[in-house]
Protein backbone atom coordinates (compact mmCIF):
# COMPACT_ATOMS: atom_id res chain seq x y z
CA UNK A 1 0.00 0.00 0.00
CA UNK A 2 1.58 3.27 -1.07
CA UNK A 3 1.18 6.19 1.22
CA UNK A 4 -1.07 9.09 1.30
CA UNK A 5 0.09 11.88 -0.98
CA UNK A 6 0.68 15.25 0.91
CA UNK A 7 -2.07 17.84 -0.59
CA UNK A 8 -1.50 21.72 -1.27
CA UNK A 9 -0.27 23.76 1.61
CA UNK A 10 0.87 21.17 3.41
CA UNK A 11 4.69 21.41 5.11
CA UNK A 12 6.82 18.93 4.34
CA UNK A 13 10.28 18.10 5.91
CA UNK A 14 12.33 16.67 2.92
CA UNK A 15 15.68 14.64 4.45
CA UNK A 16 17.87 12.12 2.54
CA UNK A 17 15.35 9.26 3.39
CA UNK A 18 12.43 10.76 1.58
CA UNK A 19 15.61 11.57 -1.75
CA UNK A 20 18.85 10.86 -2.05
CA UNK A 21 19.67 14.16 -3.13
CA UNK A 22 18.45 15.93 -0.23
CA UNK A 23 21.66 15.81 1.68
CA UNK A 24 20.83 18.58 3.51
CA UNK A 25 17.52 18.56 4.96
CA UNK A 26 15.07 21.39 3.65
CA UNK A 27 11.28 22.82 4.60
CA UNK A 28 9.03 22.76 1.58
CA UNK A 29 4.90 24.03 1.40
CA UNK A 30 3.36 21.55 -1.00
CA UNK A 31 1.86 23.91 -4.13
CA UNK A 32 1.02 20.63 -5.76
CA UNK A 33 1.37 16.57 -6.64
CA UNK A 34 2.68 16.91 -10.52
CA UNK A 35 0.64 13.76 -12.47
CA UNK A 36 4.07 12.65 -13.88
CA UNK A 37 4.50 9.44 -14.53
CA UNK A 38 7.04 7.51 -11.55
CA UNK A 39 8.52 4.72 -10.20
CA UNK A 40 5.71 3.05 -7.52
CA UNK A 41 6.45 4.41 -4.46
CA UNK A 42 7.54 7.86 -5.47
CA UNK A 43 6.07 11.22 -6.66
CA UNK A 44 7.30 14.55 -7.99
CA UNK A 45 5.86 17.56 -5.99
CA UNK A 46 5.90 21.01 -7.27
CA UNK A 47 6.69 23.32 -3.69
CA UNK A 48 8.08 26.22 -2.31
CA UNK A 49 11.35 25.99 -0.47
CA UNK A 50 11.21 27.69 2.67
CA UNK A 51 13.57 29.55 4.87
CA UNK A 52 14.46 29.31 8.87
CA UNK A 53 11.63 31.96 8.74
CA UNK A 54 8.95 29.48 6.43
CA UNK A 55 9.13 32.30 3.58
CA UNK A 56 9.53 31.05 0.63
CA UNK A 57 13.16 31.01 -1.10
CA UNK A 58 12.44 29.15 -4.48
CA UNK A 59 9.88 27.50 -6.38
CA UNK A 60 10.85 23.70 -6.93
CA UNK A 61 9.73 20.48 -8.36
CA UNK A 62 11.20 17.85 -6.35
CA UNK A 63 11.31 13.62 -6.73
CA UNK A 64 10.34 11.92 -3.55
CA UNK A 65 9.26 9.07 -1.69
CA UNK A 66 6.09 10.39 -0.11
CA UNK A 67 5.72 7.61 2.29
CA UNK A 68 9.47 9.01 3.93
CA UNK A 69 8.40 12.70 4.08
CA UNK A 70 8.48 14.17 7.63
CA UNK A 71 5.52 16.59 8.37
CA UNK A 72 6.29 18.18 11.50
CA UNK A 73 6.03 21.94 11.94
CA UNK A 74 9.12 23.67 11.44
CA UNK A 75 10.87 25.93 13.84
CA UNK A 76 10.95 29.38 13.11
CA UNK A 77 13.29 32.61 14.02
CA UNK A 78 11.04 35.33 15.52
CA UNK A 79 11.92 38.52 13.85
CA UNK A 80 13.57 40.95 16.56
CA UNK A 81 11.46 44.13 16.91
CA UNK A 82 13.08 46.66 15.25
CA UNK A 83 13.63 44.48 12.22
CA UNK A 84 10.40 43.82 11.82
CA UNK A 85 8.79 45.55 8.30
CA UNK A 86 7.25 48.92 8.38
CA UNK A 87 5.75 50.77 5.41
CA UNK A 88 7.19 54.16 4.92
CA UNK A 89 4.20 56.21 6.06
CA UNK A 90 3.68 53.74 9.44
CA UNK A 91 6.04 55.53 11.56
CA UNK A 92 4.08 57.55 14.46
CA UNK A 93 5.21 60.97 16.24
CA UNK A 94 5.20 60.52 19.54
CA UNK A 95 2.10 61.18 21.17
CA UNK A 96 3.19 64.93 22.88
CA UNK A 97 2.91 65.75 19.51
CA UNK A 98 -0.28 64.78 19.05
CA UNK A 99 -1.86 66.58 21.99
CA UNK A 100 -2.85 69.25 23.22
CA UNK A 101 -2.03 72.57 22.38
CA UNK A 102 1.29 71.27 21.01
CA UNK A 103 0.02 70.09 17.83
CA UNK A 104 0.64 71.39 14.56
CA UNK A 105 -2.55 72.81 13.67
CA UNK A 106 -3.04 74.68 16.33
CA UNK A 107 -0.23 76.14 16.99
CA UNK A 108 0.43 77.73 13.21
CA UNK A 109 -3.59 79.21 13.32
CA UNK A 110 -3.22 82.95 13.23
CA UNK A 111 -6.20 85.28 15.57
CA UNK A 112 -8.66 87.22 13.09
């Protein structure tokens, strides 16, 4: 009996035991099972490489024993705080600025 085929989105570990040319273990999110023709036993998936982060790095199709895959959740690097993204216009002013009669539009209103 062959074993269940991982399905789209799914995270895959992918070590030497599931292909011999993963020397070097890797994360993968399943995009999906390519209908390619294969040895019994074996599959091609078409995934996403991901990094110690789970972003993806590189779109691959990969030859593997599915039955050998490894699908526990990886472990990620939380991102420090200050490198975390911002859009340009998400900064705030600190908030002294924002009240009172220290803001900007009322302080430049001129008396009639």
């Amino acid at each position: 009996m062959n074993a269940p085929l991982p399905k789209a989105g799914d995270l895959v570990y992918v070590t030497r035991a599931a292909s011999v040319q993963f020397v070097k273990p890797i994360w993968c999110r399943v995009i999906r099972v390519l209908d390619w023709i294969t040895y019994d036993g074996w599959c091609w998936l078409d995934v996403y490489q991901l990094d110690a982060r789970g972003d993806a790095v590189a779109r691959r199709s990969i030859f593997v024993q599915p039955a050998k895959l490894e699908s526990q959740q990886p472990v990620s690097i939380p991102r420090r705080r200050h490198e975390q993204r911002q859009s340009p216009g998400a900064r705030r002013r600190p908030n002294s600025v924002l009240t009172g009669d220290s803001h900007p539009a009322s302080s430049s209103k001129q008396p009639r």
